[in-house]
N, C-alpha and C. Protein backbone atom coordinates (compact mmCIF):
# COMPACT_ATOMS: atom_id res chain seq x y z
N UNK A 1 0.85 -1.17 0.00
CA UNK A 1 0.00 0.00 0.00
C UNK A 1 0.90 1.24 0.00
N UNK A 2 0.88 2.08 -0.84
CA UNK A 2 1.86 3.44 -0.86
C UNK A 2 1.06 4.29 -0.12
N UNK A 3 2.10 5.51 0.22
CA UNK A 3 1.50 6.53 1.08
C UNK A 3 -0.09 7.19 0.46
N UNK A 4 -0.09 7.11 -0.76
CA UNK A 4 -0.68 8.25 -1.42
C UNK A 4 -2.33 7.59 -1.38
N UNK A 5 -2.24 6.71 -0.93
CA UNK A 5 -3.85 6.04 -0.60
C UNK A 5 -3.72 6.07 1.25
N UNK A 6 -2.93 6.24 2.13
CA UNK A 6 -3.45 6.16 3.42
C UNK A 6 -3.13 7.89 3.90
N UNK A 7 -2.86 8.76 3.16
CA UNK A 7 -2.76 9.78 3.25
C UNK A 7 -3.33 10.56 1.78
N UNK A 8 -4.35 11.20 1.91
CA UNK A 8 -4.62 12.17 0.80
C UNK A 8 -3.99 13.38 0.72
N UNK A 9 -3.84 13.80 1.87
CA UNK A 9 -2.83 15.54 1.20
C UNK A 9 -1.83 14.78 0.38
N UNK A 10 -0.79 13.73 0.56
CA UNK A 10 0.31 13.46 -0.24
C UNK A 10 0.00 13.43 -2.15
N UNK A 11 -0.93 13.03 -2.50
CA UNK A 11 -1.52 13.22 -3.55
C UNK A 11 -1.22 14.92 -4.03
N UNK A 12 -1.25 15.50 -3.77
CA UNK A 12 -1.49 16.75 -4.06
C UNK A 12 -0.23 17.55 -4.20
N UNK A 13 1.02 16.64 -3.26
CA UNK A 13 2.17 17.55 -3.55
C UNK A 13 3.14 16.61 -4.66
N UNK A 14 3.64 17.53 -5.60
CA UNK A 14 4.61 17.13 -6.65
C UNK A 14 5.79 17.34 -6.14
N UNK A 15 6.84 16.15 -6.48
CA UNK A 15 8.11 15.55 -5.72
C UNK A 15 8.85 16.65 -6.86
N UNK A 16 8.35 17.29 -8.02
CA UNK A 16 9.24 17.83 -8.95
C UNK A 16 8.85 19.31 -8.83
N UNK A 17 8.70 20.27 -7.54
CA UNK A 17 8.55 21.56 -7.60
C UNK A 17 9.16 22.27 -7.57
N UNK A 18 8.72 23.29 -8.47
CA UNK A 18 9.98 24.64 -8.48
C UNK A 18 10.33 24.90 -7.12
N UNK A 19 11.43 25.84 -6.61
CA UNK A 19 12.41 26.98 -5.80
C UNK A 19 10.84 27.67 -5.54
N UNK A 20 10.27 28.30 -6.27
CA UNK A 20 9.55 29.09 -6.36
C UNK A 20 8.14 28.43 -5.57
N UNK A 21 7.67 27.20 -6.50
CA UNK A 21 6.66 26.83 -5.65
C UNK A 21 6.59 26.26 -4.44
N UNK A 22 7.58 26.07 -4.19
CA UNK A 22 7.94 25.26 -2.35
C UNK A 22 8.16 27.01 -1.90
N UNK A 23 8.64 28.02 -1.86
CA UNK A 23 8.79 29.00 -1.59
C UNK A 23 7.14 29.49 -0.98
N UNK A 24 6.09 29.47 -2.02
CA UNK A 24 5.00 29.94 -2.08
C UNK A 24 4.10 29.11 -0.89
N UNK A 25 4.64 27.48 -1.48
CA UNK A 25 3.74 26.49 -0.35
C UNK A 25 4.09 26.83 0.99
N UNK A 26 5.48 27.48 1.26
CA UNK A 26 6.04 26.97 2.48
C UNK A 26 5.24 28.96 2.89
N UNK A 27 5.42 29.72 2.76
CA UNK A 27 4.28 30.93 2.55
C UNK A 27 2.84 30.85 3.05
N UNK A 28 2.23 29.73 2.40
CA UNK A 28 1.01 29.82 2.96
C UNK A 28 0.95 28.64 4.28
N UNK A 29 2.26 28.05 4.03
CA UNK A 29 1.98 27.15 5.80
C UNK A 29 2.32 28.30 6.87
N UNK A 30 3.25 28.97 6.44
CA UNK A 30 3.24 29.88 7.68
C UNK A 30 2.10 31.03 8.01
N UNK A 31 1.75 31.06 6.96
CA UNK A 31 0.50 31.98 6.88
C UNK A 31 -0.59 31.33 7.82
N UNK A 32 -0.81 30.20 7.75
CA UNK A 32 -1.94 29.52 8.41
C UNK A 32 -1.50 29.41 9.65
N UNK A 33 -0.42 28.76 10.36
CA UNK A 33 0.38 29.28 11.36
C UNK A 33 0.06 30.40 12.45
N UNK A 34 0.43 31.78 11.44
CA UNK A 34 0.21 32.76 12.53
C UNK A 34 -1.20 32.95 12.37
N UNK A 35 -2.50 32.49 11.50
CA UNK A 35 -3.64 32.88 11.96
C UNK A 35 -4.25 32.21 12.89
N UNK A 36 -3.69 30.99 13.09
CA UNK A 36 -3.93 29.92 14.59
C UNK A 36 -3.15 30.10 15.88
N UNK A 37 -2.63 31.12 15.87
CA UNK A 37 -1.43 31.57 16.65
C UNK A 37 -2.68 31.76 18.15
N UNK A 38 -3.15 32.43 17.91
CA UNK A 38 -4.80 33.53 18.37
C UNK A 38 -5.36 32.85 19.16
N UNK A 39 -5.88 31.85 18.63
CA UNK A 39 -6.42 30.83 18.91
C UNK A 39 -6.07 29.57 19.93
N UNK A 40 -4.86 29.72 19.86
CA UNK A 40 -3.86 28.53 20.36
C UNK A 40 -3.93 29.12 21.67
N UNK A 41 -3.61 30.25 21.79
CA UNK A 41 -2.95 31.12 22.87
C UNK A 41 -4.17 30.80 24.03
N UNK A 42 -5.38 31.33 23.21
CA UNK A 42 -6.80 31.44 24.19
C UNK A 42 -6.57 30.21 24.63
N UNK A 43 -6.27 29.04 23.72
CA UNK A 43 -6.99 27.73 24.11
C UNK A 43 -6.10 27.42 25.13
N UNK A 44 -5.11 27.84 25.51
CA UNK A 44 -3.56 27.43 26.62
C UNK A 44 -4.22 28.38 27.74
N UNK A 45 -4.43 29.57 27.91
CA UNK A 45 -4.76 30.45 29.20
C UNK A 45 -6.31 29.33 29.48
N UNK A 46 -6.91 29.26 28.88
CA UNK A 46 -8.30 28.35 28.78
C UNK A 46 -7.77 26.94 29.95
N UNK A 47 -7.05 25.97 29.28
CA UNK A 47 -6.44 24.94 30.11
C UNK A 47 -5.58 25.49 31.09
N UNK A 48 -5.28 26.71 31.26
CA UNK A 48 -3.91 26.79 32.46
C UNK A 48 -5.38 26.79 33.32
N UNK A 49 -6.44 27.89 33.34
CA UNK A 49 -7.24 28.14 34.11
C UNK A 49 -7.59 26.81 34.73
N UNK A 50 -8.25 25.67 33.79
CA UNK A 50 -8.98 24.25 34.31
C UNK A 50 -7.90 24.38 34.90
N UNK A 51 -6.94 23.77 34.79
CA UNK A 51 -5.93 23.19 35.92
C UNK A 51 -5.97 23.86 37.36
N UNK A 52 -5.28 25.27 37.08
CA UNK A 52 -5.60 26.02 38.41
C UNK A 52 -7.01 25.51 39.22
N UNK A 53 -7.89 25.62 38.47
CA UNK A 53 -9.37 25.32 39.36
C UNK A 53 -8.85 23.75 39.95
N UNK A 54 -8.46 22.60 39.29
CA UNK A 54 -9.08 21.71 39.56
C UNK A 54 -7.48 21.58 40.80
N UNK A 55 -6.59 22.41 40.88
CA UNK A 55 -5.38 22.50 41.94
C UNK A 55 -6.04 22.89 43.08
N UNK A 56 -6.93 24.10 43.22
CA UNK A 56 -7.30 24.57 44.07
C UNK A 56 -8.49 24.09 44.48
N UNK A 57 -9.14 22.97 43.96
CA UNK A 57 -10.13 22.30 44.42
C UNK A 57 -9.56 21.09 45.58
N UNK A 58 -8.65 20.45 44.93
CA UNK A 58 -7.59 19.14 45.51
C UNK A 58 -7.41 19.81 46.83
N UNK A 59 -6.60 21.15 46.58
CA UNK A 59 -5.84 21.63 47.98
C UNK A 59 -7.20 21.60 49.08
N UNK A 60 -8.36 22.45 48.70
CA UNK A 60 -9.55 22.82 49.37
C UNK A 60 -9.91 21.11 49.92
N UNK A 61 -10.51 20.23 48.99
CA UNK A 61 -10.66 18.80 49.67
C UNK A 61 -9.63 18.20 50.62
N UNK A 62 -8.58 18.33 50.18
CA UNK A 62 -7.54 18.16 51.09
C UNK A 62 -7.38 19.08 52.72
N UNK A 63 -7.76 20.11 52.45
CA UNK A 63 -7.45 21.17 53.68
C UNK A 63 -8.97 20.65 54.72
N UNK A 64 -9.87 20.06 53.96
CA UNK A 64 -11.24 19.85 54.74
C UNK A 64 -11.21 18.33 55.21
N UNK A 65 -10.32 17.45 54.56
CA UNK A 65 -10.28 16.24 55.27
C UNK A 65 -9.12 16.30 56.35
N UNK A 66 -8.38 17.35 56.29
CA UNK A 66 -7.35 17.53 57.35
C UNK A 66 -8.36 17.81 58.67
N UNK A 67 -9.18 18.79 58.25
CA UNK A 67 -9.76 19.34 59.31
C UNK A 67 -10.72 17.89 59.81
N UNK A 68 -11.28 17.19 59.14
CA UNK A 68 -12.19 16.30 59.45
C UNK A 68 -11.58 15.06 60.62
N UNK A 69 -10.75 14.88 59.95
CA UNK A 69 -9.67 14.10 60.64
C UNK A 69 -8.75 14.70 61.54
N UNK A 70 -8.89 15.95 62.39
CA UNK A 70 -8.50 16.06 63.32
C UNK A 70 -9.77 16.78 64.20
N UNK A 71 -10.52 16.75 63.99
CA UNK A 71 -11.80 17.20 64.42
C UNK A 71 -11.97 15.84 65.16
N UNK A 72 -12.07 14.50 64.38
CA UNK A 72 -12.03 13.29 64.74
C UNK A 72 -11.29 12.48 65.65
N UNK A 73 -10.03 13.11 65.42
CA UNK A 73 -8.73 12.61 66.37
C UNK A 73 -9.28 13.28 68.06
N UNK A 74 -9.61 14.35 68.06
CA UNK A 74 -9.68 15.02 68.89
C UNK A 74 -11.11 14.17 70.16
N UNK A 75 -11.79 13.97 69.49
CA UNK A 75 -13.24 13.46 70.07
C UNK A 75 -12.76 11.99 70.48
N UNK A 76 -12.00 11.47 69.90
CA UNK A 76 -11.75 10.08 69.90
C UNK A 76 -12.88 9.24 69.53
N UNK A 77 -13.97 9.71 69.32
CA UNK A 77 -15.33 8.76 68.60
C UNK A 77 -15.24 8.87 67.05
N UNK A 78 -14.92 9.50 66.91
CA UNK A 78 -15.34 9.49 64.90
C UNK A 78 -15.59 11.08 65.08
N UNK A 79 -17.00 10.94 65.04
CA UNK A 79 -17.07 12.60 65.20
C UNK A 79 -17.60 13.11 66.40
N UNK A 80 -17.43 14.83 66.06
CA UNK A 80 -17.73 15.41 67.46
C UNK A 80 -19.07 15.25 67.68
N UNK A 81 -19.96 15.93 69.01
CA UNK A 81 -21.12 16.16 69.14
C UNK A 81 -21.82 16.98 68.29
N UNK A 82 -23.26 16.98 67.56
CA UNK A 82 -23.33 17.08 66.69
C UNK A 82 -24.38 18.46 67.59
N UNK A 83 -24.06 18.76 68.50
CA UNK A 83 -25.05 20.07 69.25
C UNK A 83 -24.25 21.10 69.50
N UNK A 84 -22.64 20.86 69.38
CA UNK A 84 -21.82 21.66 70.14
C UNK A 84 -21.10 22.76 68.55
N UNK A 85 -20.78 23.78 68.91
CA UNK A 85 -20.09 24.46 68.29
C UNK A 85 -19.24 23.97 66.92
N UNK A 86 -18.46 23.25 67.20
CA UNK A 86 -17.33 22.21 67.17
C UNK A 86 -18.21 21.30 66.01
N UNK A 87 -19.01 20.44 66.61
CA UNK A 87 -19.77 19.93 65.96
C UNK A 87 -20.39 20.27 64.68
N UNK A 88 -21.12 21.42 65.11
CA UNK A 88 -21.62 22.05 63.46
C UNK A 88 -20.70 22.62 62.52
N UNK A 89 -19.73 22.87 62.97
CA UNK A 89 -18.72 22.85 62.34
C UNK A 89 -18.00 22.02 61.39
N UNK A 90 -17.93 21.18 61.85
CA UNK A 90 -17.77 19.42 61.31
C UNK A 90 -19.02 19.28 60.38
N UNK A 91 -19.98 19.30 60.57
CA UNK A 91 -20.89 19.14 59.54
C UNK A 91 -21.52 19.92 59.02
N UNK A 92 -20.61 21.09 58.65
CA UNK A 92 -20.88 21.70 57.55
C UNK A 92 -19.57 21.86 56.44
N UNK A 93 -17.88 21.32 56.76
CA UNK A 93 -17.42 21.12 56.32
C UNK A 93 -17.11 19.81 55.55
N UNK A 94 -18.10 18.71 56.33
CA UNK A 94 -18.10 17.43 55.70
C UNK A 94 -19.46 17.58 54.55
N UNK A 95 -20.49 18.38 54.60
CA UNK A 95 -21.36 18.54 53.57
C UNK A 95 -20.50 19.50 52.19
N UNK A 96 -20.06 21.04 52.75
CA UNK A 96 -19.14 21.53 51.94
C UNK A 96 -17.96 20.39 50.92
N UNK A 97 -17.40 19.95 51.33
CA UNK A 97 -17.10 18.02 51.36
C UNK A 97 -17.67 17.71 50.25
N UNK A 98 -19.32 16.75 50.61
CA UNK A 98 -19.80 16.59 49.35
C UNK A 98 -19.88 16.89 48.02
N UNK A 99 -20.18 18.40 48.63
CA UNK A 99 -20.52 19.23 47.27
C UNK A 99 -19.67 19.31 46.16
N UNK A 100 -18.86 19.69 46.97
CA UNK A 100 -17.41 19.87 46.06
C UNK A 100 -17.26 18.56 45.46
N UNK A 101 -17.20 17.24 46.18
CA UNK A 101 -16.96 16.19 45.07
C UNK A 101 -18.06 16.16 43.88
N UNK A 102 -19.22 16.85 44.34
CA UNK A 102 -19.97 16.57 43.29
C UNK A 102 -20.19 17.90 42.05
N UNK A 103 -20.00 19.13 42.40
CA UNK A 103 -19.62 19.99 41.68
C UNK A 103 -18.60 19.67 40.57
């Protein structure tokens, strides 16, 4: 099987081109180039952002199971009293918790 059936652009370029026409071809690749330039850029600040979010989500789940687990350590039952200060505290960072995994 030659290239020129599992690739169609190859069809299209002649192995016998002028100085001139590789000059012109190589012209409009760069041309296309910098008009995707634009585009590229958005699409990179676009993914830096996801990332950042999904860094500062990790740290946040992370900073709330720290707290959960020493909220826990502390009571020596699992969790605190669920009437006391302390307590509602705990369960509103273990619901905050949820959300976030499910957000």
């Amino acid at each position: 099987m030659s290239n020129s059936k599992t690739n169609p652009n190859l069809q299209d370029t002649n192995p016998e081109m002028s100085k001139e026409e590789m000059a012109a071809r190589r012209e409009e690749i760069t041309a296309f180039y910098k008009e995707n330039i634009p585009h590229l850029e958005i699409q990179a600040d676009y993914e830096g952002l996801l990332a950042a979010i999904e860094k500062s989500r990790a740290e946040r789940m992370q900073a709330q199971m720290f707290m959960a687990q020493q909220y826990a350590s502390q009571k020596g039952e699992g969790q605190p009293d669920p009437n006391t200060e302390e307590g509602k505290a705990f369960q509103e960072a273990m619901v905050k918790a949820m959300q976030g995994e499910t957000a």
